[in-house]
Structures are given as structure tokens and as C-alpha cells.
Protein backbone atom coordinates (compact mmCIF):
# COMPACT_ATOMS: atom_id res chain seq x y z
CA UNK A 1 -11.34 -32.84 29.53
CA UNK A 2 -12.29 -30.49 26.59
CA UNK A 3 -9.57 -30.77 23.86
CA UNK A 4 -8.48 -27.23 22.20
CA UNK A 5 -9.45 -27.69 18.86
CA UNK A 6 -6.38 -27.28 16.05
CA UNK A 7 -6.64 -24.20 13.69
CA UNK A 8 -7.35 -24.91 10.85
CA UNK A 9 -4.17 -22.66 9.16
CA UNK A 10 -1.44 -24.32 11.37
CA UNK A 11 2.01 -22.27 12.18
CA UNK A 12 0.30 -19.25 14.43
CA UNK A 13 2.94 -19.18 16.30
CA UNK A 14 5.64 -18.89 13.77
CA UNK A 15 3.92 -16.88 11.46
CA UNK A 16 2.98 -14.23 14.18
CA UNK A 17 6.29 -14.43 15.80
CA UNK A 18 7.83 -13.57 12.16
CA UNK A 19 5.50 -10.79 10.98
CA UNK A 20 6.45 -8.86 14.65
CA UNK A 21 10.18 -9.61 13.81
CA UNK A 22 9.88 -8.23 10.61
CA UNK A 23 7.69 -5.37 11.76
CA UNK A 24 9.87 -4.46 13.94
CA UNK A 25 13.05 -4.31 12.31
CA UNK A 26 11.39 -2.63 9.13
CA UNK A 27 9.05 -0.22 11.21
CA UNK A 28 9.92 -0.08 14.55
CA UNK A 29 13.44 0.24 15.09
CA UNK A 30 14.24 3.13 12.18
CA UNK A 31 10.99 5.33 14.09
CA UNK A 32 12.73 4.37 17.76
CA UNK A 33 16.22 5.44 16.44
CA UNK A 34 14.21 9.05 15.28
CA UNK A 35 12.90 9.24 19.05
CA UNK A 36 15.83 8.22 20.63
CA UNK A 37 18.15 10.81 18.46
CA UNK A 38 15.40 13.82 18.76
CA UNK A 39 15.36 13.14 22.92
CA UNK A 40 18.90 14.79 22.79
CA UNK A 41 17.03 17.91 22.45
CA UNK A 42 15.47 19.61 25.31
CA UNK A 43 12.25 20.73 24.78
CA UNK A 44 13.01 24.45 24.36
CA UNK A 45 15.30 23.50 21.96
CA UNK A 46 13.16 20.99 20.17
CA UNK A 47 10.08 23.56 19.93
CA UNK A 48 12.47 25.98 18.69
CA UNK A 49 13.49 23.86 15.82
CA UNK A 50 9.74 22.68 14.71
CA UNK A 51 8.21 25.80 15.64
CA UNK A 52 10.39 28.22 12.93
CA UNK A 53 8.59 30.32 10.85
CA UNK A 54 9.69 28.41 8.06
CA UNK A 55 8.67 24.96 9.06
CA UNK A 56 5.57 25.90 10.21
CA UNK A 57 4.84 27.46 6.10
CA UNK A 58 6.29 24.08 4.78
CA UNK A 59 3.94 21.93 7.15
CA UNK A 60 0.71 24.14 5.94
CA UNK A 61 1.59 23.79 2.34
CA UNK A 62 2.51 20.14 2.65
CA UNK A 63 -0.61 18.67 4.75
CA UNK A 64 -2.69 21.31 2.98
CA UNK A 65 -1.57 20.30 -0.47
CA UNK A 66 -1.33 16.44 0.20
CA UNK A 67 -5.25 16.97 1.51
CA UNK A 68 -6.41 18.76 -1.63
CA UNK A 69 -4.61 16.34 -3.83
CA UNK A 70 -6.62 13.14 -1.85
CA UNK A 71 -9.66 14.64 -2.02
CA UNK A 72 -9.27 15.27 -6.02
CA UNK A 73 -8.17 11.76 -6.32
CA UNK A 74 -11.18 10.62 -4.04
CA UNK A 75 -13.54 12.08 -6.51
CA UNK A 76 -11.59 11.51 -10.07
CA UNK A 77 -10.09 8.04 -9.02
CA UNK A 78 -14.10 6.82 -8.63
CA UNK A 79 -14.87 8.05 -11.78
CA UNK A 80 -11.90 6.60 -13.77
CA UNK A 81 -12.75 3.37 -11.83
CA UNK A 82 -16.37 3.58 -12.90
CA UNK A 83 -15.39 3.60 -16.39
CA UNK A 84 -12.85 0.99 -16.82
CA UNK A 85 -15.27 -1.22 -15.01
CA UNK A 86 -18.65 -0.30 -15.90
CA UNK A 87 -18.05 0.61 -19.70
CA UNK A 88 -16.59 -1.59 -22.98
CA UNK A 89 -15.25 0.84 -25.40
CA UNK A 90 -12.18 1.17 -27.61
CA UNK A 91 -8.49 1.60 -25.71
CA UNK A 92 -9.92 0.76 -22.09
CA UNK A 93 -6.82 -1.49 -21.88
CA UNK A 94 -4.39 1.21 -22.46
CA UNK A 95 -6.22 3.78 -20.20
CA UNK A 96 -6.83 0.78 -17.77
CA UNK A 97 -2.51 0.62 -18.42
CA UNK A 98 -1.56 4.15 -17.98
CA UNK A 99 -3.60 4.14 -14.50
CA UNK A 100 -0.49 2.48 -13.34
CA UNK A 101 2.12 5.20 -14.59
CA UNK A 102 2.24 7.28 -11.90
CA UNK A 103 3.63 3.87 -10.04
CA UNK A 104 6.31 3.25 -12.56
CA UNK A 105 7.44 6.25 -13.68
CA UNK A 106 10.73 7.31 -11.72
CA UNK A 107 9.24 10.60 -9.60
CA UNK A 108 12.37 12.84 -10.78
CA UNK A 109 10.91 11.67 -13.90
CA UNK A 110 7.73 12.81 -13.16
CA UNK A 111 8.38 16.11 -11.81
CA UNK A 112 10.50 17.30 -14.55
CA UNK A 113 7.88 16.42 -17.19
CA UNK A 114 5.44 18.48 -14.93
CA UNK A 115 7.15 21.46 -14.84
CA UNK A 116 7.95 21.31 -18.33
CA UNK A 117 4.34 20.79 -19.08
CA UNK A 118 3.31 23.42 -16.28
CA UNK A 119 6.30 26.02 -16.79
CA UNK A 120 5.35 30.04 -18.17
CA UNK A 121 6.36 28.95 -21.47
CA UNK A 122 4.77 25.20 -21.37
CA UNK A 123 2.66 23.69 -23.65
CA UNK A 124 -0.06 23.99 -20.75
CA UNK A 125 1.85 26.72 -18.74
CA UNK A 126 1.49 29.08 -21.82
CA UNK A 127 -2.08 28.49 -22.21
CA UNK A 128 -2.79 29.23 -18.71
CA UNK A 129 -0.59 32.42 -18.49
CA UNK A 130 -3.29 34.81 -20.33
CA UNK A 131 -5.91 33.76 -17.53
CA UNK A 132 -3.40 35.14 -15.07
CA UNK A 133 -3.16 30.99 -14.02
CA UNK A 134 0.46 30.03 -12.86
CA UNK A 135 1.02 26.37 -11.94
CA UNK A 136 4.96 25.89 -11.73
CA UNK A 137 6.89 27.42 -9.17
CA UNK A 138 3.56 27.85 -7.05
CA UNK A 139 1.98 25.76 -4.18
CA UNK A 140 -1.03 25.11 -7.04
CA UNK A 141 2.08 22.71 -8.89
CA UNK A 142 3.28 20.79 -5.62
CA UNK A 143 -1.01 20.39 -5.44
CA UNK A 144 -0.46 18.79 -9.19
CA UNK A 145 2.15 16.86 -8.64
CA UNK A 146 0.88 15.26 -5.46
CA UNK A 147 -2.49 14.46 -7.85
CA UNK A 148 -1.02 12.74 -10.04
CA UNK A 149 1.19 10.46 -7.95
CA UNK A 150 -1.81 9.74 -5.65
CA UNK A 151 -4.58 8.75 -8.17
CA UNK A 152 -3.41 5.07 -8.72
CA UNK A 153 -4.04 4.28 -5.11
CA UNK A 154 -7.72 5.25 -5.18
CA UNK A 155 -8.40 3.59 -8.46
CA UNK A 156 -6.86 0.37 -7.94
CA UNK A 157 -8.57 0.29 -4.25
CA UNK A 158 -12.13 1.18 -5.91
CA UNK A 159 -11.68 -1.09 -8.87
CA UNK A 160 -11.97 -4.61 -7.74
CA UNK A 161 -14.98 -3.68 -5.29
CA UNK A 162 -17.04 -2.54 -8.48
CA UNK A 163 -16.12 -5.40 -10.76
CA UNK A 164 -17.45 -7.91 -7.98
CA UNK A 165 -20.60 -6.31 -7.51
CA UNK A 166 -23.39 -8.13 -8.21
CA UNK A 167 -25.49 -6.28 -11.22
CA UNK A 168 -28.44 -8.03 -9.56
CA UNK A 169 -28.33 -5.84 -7.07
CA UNK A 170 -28.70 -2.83 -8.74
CA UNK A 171 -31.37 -4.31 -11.37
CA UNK A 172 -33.76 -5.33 -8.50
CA UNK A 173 -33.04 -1.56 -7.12
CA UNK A 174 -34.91 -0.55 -10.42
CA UNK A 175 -37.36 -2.72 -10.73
CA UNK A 176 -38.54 -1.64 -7.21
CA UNK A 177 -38.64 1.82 -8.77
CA UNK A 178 -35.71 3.02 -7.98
CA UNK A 179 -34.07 5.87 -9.95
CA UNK A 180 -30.29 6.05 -11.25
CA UNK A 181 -29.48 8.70 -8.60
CA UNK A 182 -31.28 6.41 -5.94
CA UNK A 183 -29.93 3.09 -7.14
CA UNK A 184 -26.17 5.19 -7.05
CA UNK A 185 -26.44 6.57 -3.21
CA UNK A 186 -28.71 3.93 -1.63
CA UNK A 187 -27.08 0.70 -3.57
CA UNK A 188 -23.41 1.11 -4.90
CA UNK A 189 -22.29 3.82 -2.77
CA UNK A 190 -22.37 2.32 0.81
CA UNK A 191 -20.65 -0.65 -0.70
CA UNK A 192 -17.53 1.73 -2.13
CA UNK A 193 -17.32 3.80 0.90
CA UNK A 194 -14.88 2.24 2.55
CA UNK A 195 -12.57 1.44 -0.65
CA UNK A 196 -12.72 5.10 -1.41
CA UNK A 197 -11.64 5.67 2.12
CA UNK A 198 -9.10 3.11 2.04
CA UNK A 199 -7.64 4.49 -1.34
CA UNK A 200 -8.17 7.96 0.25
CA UNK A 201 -6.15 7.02 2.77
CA UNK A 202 -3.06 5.83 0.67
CA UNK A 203 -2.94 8.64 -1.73
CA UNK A 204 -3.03 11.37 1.30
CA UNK A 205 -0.09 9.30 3.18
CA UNK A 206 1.50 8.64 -0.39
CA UNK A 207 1.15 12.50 -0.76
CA UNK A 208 3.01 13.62 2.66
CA UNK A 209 6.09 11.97 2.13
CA UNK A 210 6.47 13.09 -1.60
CA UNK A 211 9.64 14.16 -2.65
CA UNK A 212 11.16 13.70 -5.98
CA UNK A 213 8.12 14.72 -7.88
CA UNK A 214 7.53 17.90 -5.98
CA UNK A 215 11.11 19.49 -5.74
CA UNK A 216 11.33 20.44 -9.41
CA UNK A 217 7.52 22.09 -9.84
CA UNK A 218 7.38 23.61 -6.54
CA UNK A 219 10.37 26.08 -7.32
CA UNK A 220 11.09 25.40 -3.64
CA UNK A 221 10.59 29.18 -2.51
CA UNK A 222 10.53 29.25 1.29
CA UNK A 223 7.39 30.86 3.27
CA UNK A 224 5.75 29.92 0.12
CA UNK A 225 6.57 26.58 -1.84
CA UNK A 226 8.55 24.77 0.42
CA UNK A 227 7.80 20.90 1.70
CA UNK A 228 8.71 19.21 4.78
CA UNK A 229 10.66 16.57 3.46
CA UNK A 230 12.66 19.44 1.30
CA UNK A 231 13.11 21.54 4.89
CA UNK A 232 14.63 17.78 6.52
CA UNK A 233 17.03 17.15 3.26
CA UNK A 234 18.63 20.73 3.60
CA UNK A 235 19.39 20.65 7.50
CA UNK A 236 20.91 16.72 6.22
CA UNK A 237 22.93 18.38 4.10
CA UNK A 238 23.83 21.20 6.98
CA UNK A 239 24.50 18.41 9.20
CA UNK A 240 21.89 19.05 11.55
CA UNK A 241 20.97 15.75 12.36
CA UNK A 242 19.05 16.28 15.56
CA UNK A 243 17.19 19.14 13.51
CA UNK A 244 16.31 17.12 10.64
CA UNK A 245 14.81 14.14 13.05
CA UNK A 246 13.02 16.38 15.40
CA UNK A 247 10.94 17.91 11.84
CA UNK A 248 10.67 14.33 10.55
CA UNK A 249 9.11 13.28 13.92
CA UNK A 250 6.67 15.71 13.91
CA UNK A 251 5.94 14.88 10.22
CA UNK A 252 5.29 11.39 11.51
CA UNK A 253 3.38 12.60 15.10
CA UNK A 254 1.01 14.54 12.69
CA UNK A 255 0.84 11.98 9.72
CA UNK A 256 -0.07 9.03 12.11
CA UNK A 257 -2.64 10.77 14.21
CA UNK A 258 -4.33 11.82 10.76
CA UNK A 259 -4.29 8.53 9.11
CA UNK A 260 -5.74 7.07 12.53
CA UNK A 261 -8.92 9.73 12.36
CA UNK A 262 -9.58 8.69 9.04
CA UNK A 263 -9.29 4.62 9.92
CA UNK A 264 -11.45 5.49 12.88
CA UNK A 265 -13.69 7.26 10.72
CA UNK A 266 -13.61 4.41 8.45
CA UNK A 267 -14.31 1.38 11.30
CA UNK A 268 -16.97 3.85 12.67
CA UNK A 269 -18.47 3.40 9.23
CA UNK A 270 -18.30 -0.34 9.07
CA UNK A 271 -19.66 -0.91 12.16
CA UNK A 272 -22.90 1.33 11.40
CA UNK A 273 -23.33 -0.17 8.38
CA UNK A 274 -23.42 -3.77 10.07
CA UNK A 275 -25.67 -2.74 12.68
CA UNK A 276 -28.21 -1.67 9.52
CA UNK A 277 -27.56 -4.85 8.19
């Protein structure tokens, strides 16, 4: 009789049975409760309500924005990585410090500062205004603000995978003759690819559901400057419940199908990258 052989972690059973407990009280029951109150809607009613003019111009701007933001961060959240970890020069600590602001910093807080910063008469906002550039009050600010909030995620994501890299590596690349730009896409990229997806990922979620940062620098002008979460607060405050959940599920319809592309993307990656191997 073959024994089963004891893990070597012991408590499966109780650990899994907590972690789907706690999943589903945290995740699952508040998303079944948005379901269950949007199904009171029939689905001319429901279409009506997601399909408005006006929610349809706050979805554009806010998946639009939230992309453009990610894929800024994507690029400028490798770079800032690159340097804290590849370079020793004076005040790395503090930069390395206020990488982490964004995470601290109350976003009310953060979106006031920006539109003072941004606003016509600004310090930056009154630079820009003779190039005919206007940030506040335009869907270029809610772009802004969703930057800056987002860049933490993709730098503390990228971070850790470039300290531990070997510098072996990349010194055999060039002593096989091996250029910088060579050594860069053939040796240290493929190894960061999926950390800059991962962080990717995080700031472009982080990004949809913004809020407090965006309200004040957006200007909040409907058809033009207006977020999702925004639309969902004012029909909370009308009392349309069954309104406000039917736009937040189809926030959450569109947000998870997106952020499953992009981990499908990202396995697809993985695995062609092992079969190389």
C-alpha cells in the first residue's frame, strides 16, 4: 500500500479553507451584492442607464486616460528603477524615498497640489499657457494625475528584479561581443518583461478606480472631463442606487476582462520564454 507522502508546509487544508473565506467575504460578496442589486433592472432599462451619452464620454476618458497614464509609467517607472539600482550617486536615498509619495500622500492631497501646480495661473500652468498648453480642467490633467499615482507600482515591481540580477550575466554578454543595445534587449530585457507587465498592470487598475486625485484637476466638465467613478458618486448622491451599481458593474465587466488580456498576455510570455529555455 503506497503511503501519501506529508507536505512538507502542513495546514493545506486550513490555510486554503481560510484564504477562500476571506476571499470571499472581502471580494466576493460586495461584487455579488452589485449583481444581485443591478438584476432589478431589466435590460432595456439597464442599457439605458450605461449606454447615456454621458457615461459613455466618462468611460472613454477614464480607460483612455488610465491607459496613457500606464503606459507613461511603463516606460518612466523602468528608467527611475534603472537608476536607483544601477547607479551610486548623491541623494539616491531621498529620490529612492519620494518614489513612495504618491502611496502616502492623502489623494485629495494630491489633487489639490496638482491643480495648483497645473492651474492658468500655476507655477507650471503659467508657463505652459503661452504655448497654448492647458493641463487643469482638461482630460490632459486627469492623464497627470493618474501618472503620478500609478508610477510607484511599476517601480517598486521593476526594482527588486534588477537588483538580483546577476552582473555576470551581462559581463559574459560583452565579452562574447555583445554591444550595450544588444546586452539591453537580448539579456536584461526578457528578464524585466514580466515585472514591467506586472507593474503595468497595477498602475492601469490603480488608475481606473481613481478618485480623489482626479476630481479637483479634471474640472469635472461632462462630455469632456468627467470619470466613471465621479458619474457613480453623483447618481449616490441622487439616490439612484440601481443606477450607480449598474455603471460600477460595467466599470468592473470592462476592468476585469482588461486586466485578464494583459495576464494572458503576460503567461503567454512566460511560457514562450520557458520553451526557449
Amino acid at each position: 500500500m503506497r503511503l501519501k507522502q506529508a507536505s512538507v508546509l502542513p495546514g493545506f487544508g486550513l490555510a486554503l479553507g481560510y484564504t477562500l473565506l476571506y476571499l470571499g467575504l472581502v471580494v466576493l460578496l460586495p461584487l455579488s451584492a452589485l449583481v444581485v442589486k443591478t438584476a432589478s433592472l431589466s435590460l432595456a432599462e439597464f442599457w439605458e442607464v450605461v449606454s447615456a451619452e454621458r457615461v459613455v464620454a466618462a468611460y472613454k476618458l477614464t480607460f483612455g486616460a488610465s491607459l496613457i497614464a500606464a503606459l507613461i509609467n511603463l516606460v518612466a517607472g523602468f528608467l527611475v528603477a534603472w537608476v536607483l539600482t544601477r547607479y551610486d550617486f548623491p541623494g539616491r536615498r531621498l529620490i529612492d524615498a519620494l518614489v513612495d509619495l504618491p502611496f502616502a500622500l492623502p489623494t485629495a492631497v494630491a489633487g489639490i497640489a496638482l491643480t495648483t501646480l497645473y492651474a492658468p495661473n500655476g507655477w507650471v500652468g503659467a508657463a505652459l499657457a503661452p504655448l497654448g498648453l492647458k493641463v487643469a480642467f482638461t482630460p490632459l490633467g486627469v492623464v497627470v494625475a493618474l501618472t503620478f499615482i500609478g508610477l510607484p507600482f511599476v517601480v517598486r515591481t521593476v526594482q527588486p528584479v534588477l537588483q538580483d540580477m546577476e552582473a555576470e550575466l551581462e559581463e559574459a554578454a560583452a565579452c562574447l561581443g555583445a554591444g550595450r543595445w544588444q546586452t539591453f534587449s537580448k539579456v536584461i530585457l526578457p528578464a524585466v518583461v514580466p515585472a514591467l507587465i506586472t507593474g503595468f498592470t497595477l498602475a492601469f487598475a490603480r488608475a481606473i478606480g481613481e478618485y480623489g486625485s482626479v476630481i479637483f484637476i479634471a474640472g469635472n466638465i461632462p462630455l469632456e472631463s468627467e470619470i466613471v467613478p465621479l458619474i457613480i458618486i453623483g447618481k449616490l448622491e441622487q439616490y439612484d442606487y440601481v443606477g450607480a451599481t449598474a455603471v460600477a458593474l460595467v466599470m468592473l465587466l470592462m476592468s476585469f476582462a482588461m486586466i485578464l488580456l494583459i495576464n494572458l498576455v503576460q503567461w503567454w510570455h512566460g511560457r514562450r520564454h520557458g520553451m526557449r529555455k
